[in-house]
N, C-alpha and C. Protein backbone atom coordinates (compact mmCIF):
# COMPACT_ATOMS: atom_id res chain seq x y z
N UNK A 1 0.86 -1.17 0.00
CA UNK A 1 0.00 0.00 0.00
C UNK A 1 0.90 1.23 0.00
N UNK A 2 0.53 2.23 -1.05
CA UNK A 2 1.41 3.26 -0.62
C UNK A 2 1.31 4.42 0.47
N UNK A 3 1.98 5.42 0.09
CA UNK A 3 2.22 6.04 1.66
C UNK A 3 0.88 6.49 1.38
N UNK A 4 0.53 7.01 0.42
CA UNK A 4 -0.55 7.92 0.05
C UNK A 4 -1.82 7.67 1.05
N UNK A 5 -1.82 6.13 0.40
CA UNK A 5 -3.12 5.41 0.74
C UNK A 5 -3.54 5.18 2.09
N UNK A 6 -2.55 4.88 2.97
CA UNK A 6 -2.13 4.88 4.76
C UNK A 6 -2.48 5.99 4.87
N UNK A 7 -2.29 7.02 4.41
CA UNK A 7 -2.90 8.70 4.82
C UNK A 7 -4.29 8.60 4.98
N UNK A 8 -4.93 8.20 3.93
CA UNK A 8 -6.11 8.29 3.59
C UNK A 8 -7.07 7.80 4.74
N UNK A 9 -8.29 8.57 4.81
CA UNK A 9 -9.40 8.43 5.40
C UNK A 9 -10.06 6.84 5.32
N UNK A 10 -10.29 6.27 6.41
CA UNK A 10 -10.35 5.39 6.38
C UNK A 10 -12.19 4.45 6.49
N UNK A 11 -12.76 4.41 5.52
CA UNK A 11 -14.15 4.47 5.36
C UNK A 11 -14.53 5.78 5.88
N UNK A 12 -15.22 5.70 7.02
CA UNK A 12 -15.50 7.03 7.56
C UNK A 12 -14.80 8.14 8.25
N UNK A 13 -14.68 9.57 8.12
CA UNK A 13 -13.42 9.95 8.79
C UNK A 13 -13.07 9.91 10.37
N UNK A 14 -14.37 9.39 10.99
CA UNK A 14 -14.26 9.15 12.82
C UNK A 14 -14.09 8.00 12.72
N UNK A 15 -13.01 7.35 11.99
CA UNK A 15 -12.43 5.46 11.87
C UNK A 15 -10.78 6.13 11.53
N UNK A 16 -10.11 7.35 11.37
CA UNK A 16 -9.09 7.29 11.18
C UNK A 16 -8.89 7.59 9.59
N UNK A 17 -7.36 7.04 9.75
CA UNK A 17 -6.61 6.49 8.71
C UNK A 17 -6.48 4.67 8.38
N UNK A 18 -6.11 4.87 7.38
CA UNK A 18 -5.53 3.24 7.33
C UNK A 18 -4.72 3.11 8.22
N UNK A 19 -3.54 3.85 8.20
CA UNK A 19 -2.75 3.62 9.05
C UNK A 19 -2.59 3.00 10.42
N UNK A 20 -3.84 3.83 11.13
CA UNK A 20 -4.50 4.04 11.93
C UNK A 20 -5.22 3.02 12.42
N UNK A 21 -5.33 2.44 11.32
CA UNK A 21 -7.06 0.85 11.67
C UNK A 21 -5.63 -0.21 11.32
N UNK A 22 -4.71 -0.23 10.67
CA UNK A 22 -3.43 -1.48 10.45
C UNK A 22 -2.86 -1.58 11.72
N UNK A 23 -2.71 -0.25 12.32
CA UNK A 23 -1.87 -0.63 13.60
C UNK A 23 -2.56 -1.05 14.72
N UNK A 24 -3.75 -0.40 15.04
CA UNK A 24 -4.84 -0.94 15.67
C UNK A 24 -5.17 -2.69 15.71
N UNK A 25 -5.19 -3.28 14.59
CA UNK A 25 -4.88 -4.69 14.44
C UNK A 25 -3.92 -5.17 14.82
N UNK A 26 -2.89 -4.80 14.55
CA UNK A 26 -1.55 -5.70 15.35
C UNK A 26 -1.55 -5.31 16.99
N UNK A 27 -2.20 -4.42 17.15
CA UNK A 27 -2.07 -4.10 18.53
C UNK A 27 -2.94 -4.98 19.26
N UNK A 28 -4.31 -5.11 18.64
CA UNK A 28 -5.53 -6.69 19.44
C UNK A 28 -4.74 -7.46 19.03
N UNK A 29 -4.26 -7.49 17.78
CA UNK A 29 -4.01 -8.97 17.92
C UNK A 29 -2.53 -9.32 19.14
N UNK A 30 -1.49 -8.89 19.40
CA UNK A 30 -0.69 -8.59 20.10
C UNK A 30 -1.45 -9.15 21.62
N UNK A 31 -2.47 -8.29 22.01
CA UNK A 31 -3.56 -8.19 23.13
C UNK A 31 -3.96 -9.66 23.35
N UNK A 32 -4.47 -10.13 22.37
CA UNK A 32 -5.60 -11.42 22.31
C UNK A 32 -3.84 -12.59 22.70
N UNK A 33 -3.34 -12.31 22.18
CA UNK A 33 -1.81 -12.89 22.31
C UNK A 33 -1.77 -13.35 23.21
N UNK A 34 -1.41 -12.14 24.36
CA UNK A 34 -0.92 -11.91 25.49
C UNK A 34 -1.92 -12.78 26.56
N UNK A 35 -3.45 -12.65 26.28
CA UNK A 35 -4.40 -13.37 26.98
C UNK A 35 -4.06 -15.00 26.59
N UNK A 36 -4.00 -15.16 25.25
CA UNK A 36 -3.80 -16.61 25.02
C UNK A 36 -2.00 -17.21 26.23
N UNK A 37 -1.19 -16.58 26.07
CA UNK A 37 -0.46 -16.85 26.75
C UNK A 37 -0.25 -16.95 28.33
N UNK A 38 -1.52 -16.17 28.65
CA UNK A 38 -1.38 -16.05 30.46
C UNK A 38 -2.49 -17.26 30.62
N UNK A 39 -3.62 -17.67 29.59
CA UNK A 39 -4.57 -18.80 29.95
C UNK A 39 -3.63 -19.92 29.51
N UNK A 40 -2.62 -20.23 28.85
CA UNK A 40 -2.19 -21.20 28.94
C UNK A 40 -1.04 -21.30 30.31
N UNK A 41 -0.34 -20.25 30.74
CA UNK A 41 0.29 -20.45 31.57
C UNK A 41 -0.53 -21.24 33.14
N UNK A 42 -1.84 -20.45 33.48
CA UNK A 42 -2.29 -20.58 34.19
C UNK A 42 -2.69 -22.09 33.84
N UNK A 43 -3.20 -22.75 33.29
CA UNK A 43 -3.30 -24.10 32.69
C UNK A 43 -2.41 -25.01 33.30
N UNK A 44 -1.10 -24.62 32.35
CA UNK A 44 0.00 -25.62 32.70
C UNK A 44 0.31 -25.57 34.32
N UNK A 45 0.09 -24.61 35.15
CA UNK A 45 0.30 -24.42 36.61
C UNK A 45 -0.70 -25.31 37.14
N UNK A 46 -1.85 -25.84 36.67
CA UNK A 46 -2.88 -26.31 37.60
C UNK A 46 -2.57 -28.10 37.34
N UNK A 47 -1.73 -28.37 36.03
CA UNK A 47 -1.45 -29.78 35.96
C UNK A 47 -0.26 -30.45 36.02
């Protein structure tokens, strides 16, 4: 994607940029991560 397009308004303009909604994704997903890793820790502690 170019830079242009990352600038750009992203569907509606109270949603951002692309930029804006790409980094937002790696950031849940990062999040959802972090949960998957503390429910498995807690897991492996109980067996």
């Amino acid at each position: 994607m170019s830079d242009e397009k990352l600038k750009q308004v992203f569907v509606d303009e109270k949603y951002g940029t692309y930029q804006r909604n790409i980094d937002a994704m790696i950031e849940h997903s990062y999040y959802h991560l972090g949960q998957i890793v503390l429910i498995k820790k807690i897991i492996n502690e109980h067996n």
